[in-house]
C-alpha atoms as a PDB file:
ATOM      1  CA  UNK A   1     160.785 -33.852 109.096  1.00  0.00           C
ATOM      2  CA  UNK A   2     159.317 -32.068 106.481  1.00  0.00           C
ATOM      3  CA  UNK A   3     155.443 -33.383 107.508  1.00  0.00           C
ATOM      4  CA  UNK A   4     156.441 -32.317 110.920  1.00  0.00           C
ATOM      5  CA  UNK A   5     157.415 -28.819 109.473  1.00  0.00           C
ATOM      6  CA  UNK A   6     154.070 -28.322 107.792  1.00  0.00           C
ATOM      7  CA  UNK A   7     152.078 -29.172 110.804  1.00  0.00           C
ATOM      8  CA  UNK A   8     154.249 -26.618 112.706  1.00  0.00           C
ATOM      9  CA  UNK A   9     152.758 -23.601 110.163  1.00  0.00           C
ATOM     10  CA  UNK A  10     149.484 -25.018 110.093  1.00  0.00           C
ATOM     11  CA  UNK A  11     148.590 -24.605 113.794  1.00  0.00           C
ATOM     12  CA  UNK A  12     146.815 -20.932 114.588  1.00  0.00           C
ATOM     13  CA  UNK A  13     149.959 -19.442 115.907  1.00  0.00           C
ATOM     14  CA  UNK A  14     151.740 -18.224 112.461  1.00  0.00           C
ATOM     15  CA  UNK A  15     153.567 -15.616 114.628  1.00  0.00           C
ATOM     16  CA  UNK A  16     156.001 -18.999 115.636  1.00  0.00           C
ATOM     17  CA  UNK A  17     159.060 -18.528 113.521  1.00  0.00           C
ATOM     18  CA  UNK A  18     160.260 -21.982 111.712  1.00  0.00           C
ATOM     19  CA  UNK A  19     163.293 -22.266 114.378  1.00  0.00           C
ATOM     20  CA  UNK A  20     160.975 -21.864 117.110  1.00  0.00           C
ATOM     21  CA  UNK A  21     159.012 -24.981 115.297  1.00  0.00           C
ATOM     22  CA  UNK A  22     162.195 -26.658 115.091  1.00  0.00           C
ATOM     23  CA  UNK A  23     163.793 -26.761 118.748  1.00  0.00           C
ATOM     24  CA  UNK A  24     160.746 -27.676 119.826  1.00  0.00           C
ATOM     25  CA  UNK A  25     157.836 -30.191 119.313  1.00  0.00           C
ATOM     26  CA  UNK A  26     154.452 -29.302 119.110  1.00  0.00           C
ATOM     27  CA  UNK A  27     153.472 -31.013 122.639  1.00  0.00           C
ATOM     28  CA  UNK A  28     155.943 -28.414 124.160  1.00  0.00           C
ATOM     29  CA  UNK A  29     154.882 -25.777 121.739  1.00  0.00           C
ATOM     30  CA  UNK A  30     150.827 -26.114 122.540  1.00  0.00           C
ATOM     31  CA  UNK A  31     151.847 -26.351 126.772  1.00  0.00           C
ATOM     32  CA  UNK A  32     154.204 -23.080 126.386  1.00  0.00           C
ATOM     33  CA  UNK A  33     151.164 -21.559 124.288  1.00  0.00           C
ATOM     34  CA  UNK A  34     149.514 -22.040 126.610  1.00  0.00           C
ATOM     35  CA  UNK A  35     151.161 -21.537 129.867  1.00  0.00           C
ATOM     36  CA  UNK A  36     151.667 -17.816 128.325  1.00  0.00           C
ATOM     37  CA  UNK A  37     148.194 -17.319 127.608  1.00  0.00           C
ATOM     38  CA  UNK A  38     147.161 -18.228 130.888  1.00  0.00           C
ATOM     39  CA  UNK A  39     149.821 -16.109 132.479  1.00  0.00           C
ATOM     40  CA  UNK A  40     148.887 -12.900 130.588  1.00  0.00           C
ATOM     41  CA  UNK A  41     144.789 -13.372 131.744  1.00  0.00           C
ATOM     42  CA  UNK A  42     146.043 -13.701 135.312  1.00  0.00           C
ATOM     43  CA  UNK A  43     147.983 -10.484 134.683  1.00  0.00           C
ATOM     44  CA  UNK A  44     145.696  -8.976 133.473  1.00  0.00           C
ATOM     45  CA  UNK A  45     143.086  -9.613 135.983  1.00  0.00           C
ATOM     46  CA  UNK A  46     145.598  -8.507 138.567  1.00  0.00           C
ATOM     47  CA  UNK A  47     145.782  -5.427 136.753  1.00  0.00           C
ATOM     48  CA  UNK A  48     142.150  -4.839 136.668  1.00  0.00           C
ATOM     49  CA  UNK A  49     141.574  -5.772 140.437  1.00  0.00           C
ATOM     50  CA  UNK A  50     144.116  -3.670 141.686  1.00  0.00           C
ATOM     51  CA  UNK A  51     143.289  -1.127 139.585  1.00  0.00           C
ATOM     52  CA  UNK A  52     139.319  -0.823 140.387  1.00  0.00           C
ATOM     53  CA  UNK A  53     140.509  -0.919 144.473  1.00  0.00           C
ATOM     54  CA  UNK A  54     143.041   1.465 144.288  1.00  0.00           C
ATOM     55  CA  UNK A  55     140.917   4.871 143.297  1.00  0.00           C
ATOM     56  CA  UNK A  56     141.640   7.545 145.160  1.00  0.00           C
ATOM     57  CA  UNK A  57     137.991   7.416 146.129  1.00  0.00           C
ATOM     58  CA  UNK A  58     137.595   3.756 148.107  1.00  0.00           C
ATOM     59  CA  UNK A  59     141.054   4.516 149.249  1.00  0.00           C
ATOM     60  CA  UNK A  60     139.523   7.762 150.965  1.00  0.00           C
ATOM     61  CA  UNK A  61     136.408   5.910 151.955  1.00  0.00           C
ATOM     62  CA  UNK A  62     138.433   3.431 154.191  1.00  0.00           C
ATOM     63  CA  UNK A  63     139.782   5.757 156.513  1.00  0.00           C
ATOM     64  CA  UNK A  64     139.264   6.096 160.286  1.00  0.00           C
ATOM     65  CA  UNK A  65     137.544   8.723 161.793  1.00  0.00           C
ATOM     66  CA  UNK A  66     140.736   9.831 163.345  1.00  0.00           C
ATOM     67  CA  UNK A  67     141.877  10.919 159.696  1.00  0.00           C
ATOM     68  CA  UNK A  68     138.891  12.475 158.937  1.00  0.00           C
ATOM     69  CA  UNK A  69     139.312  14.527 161.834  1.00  0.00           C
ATOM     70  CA  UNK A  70     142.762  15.710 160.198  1.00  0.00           C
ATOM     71  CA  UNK A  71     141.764  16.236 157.391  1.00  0.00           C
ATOM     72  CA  UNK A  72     138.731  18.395 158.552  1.00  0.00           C
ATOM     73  CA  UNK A  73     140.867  19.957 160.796  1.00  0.00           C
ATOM     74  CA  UNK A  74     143.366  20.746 157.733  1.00  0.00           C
ATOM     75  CA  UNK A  75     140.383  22.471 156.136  1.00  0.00           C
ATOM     76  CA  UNK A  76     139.917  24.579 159.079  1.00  0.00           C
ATOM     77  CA  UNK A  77     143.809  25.486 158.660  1.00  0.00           C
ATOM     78  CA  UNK A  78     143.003  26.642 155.097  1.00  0.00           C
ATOM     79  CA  UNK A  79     139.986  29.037 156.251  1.00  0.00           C
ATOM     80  CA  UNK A  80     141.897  30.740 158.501  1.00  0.00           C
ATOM     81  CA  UNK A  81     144.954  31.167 156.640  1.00  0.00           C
ATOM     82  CA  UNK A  82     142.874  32.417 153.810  1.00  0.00           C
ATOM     83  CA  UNK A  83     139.708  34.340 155.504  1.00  0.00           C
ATOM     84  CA  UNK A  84     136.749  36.047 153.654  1.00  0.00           C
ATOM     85  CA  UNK A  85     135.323  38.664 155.692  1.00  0.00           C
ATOM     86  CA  UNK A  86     134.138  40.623 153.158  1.00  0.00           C
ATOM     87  CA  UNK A  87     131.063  38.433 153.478  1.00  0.00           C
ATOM     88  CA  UNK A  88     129.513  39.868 149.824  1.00  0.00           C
ATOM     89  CA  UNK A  89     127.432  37.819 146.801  1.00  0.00           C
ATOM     90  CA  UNK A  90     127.645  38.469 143.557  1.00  0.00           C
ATOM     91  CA  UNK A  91     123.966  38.079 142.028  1.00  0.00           C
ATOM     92  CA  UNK A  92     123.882  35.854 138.729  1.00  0.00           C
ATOM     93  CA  UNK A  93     119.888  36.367 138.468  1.00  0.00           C
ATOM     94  CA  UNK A  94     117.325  37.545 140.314  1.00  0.00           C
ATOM     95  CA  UNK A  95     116.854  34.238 142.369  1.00  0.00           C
ATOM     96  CA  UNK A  96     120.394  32.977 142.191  1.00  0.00           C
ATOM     97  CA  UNK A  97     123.875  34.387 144.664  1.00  0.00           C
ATOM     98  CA  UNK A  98     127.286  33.358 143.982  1.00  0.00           C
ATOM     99  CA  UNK A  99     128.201  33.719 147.628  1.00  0.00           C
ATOM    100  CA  UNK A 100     132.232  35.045 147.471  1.00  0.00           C
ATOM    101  CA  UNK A 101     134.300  32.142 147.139  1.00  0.00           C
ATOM    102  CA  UNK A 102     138.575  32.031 146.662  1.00  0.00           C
ATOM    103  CA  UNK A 103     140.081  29.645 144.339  1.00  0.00           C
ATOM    104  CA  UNK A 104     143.382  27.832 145.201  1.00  0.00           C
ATOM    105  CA  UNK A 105     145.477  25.737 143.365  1.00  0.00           C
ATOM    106  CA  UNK A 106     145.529  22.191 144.042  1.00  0.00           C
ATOM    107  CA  UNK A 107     149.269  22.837 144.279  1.00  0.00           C
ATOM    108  CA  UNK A 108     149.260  25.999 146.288  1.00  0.00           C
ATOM    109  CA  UNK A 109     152.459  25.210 148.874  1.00  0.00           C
ATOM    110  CA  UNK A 110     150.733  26.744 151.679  1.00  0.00           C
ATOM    111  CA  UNK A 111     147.922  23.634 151.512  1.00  0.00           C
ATOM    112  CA  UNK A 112     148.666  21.511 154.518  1.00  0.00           C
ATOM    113  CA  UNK A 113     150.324  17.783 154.004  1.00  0.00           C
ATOM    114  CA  UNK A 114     147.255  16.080 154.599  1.00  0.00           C
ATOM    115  CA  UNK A 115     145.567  17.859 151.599  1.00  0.00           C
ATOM    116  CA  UNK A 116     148.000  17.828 148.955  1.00  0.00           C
ATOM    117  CA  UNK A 117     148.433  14.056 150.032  1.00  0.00           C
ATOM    118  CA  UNK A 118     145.095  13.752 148.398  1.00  0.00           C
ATOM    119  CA  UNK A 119     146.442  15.380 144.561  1.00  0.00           C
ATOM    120  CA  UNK A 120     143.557  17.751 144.617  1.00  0.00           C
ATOM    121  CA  UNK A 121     142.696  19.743 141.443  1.00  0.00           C
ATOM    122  CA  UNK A 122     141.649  22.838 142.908  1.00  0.00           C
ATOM    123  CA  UNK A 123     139.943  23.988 146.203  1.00  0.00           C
ATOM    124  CA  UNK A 124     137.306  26.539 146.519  1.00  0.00           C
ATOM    125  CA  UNK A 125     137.432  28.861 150.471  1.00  0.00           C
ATOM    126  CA  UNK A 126     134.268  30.298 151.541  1.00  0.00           C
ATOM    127  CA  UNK A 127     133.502  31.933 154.932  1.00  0.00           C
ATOM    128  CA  UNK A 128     132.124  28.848 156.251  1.00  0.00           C
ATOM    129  CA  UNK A 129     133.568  26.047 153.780  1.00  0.00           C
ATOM    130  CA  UNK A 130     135.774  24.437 151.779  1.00  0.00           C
ATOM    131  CA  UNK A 131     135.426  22.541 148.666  1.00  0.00           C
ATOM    132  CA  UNK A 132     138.137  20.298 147.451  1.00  0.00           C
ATOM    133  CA  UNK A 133     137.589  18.721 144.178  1.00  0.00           C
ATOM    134  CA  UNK A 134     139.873  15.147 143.717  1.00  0.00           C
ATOM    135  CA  UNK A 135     140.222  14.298 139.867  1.00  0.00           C
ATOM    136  CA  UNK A 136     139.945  10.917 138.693  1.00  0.00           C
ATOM    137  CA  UNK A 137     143.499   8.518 138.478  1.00  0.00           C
ATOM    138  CA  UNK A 138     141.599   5.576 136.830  1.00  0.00           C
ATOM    139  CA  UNK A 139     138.518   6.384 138.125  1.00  0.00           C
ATOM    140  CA  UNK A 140     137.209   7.457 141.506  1.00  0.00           C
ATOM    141  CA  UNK A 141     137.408  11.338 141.375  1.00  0.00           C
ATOM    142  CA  UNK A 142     135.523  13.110 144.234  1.00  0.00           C
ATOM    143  CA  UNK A 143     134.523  16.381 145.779  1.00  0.00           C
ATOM    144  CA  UNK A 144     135.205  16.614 149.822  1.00  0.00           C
ATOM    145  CA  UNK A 145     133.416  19.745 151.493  1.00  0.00           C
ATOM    146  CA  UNK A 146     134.045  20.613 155.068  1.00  0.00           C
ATOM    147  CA  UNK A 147     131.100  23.019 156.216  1.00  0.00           C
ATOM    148  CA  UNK A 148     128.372  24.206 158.423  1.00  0.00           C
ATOM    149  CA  UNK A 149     125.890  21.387 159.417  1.00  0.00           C
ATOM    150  CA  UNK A 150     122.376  22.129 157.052  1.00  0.00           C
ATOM    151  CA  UNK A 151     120.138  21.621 160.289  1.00  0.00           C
ATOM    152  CA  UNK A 152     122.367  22.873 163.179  1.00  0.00           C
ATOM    153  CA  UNK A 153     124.893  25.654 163.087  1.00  0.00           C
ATOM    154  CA  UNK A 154     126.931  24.266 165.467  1.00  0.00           C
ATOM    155  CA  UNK A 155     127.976  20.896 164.111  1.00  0.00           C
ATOM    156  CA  UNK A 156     130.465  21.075 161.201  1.00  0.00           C
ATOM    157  CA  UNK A 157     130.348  18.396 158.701  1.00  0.00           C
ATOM    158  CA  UNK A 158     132.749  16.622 156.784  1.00  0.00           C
ATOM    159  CA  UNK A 159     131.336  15.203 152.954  1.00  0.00           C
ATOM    160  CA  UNK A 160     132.414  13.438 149.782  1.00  0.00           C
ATOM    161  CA  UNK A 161     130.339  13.267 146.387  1.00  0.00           C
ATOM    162  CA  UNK A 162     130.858  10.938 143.642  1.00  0.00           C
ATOM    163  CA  UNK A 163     128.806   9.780 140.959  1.00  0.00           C
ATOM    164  CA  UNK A 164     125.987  11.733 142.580  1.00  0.00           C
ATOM    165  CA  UNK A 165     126.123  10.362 146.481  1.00  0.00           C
ATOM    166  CA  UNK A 166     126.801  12.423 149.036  1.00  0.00           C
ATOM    167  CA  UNK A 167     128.173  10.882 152.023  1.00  0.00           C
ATOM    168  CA  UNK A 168     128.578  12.481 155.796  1.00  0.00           C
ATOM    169  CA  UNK A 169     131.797  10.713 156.768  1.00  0.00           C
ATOM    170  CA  UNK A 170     132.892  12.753 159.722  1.00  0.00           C
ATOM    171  CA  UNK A 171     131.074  15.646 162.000  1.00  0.00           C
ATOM    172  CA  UNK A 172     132.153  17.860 164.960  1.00  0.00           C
ATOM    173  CA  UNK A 173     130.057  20.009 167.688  1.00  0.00           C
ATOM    174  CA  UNK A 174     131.324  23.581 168.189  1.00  0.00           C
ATOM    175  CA  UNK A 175     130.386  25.606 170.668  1.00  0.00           C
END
């Protein structure tokens, strides 16, 4: 008993309390080792996979282009509740215009569903955009902007930018 004992302290797991030794042999001992081990990499790697799928970013990305219409449409919604006709600039330098812009909270309550769905952080109104900036849950924070077309005035674009790519993921003609 007592050789058995020893060997039971010896092995790398001196976390194992002697009556943990002592219901059990070390066969069982090394298999539930183990069998815990492996279940705490699986978990983790369950963790990790769900976690790097699950950004709010890929989770945008995977829409249809019905949703993208809402949305865009949502950020039309926004415009006109808040409109800037004042149409001014403030001048920073002498070659660079902060055209007027109005800040909004991502939480404002007047922000339709399908915006504060997406947990924005805070959304910029122009006269002819909107920027909505998404922050990062685990990773995957984003910046949508709904605005004029840069080669034709008539077709409206919806964006996203992360990590420096800018993506057209929706556009509508206008007359």
């Amino acid at each position: 008993m007592a050789r058995w004992f020893e060997s039971c302290l010896r092995t790398p797991f001196l976390v194992l309390s002697w009556w943990y030794c002592e219901r059990f042999n070390q066969v069982n001992l090394m298999r539930s080792v183990k069998i815990i081990l492996g279940l705490a990499v699986f978990a983790i790697l369950i963790f990790y996979t769900v976690g790097l799928f699950s950004s709010r970013y890929l989770r945008f990305m995977h829409e249809d282009t019905a949703y993208y219409s809402q949305v865009a449409h949502a950020c039309d919604a926004i415009m006109q509740q808040h409109p800037l006709n004042f149409g001014g600039s403030t001048a920073l330098s002498s070659n660079m215009m902060l055209l007027d812009t109005l800040k909004l909270s991502g939480r404002d309550p007047s922000l339709p569903e399908i915006i504060r769905a997406l947990h924005p952080d805070r959304i910029s109104v122009s006269a002819n955009q909107v920027f909505i900036n998404i922050p990062p849950e685990r990773g995957g924070g984003f910046g949508l902007i709904w605005k004029h077309g840069d080669l034709e005035t008539n077709n409206w674009v919806l964006q996203t930018g992360a990590d420096g790519l800018i993506k057209t993921v929706y556009s509508e003609r206008r007359p």
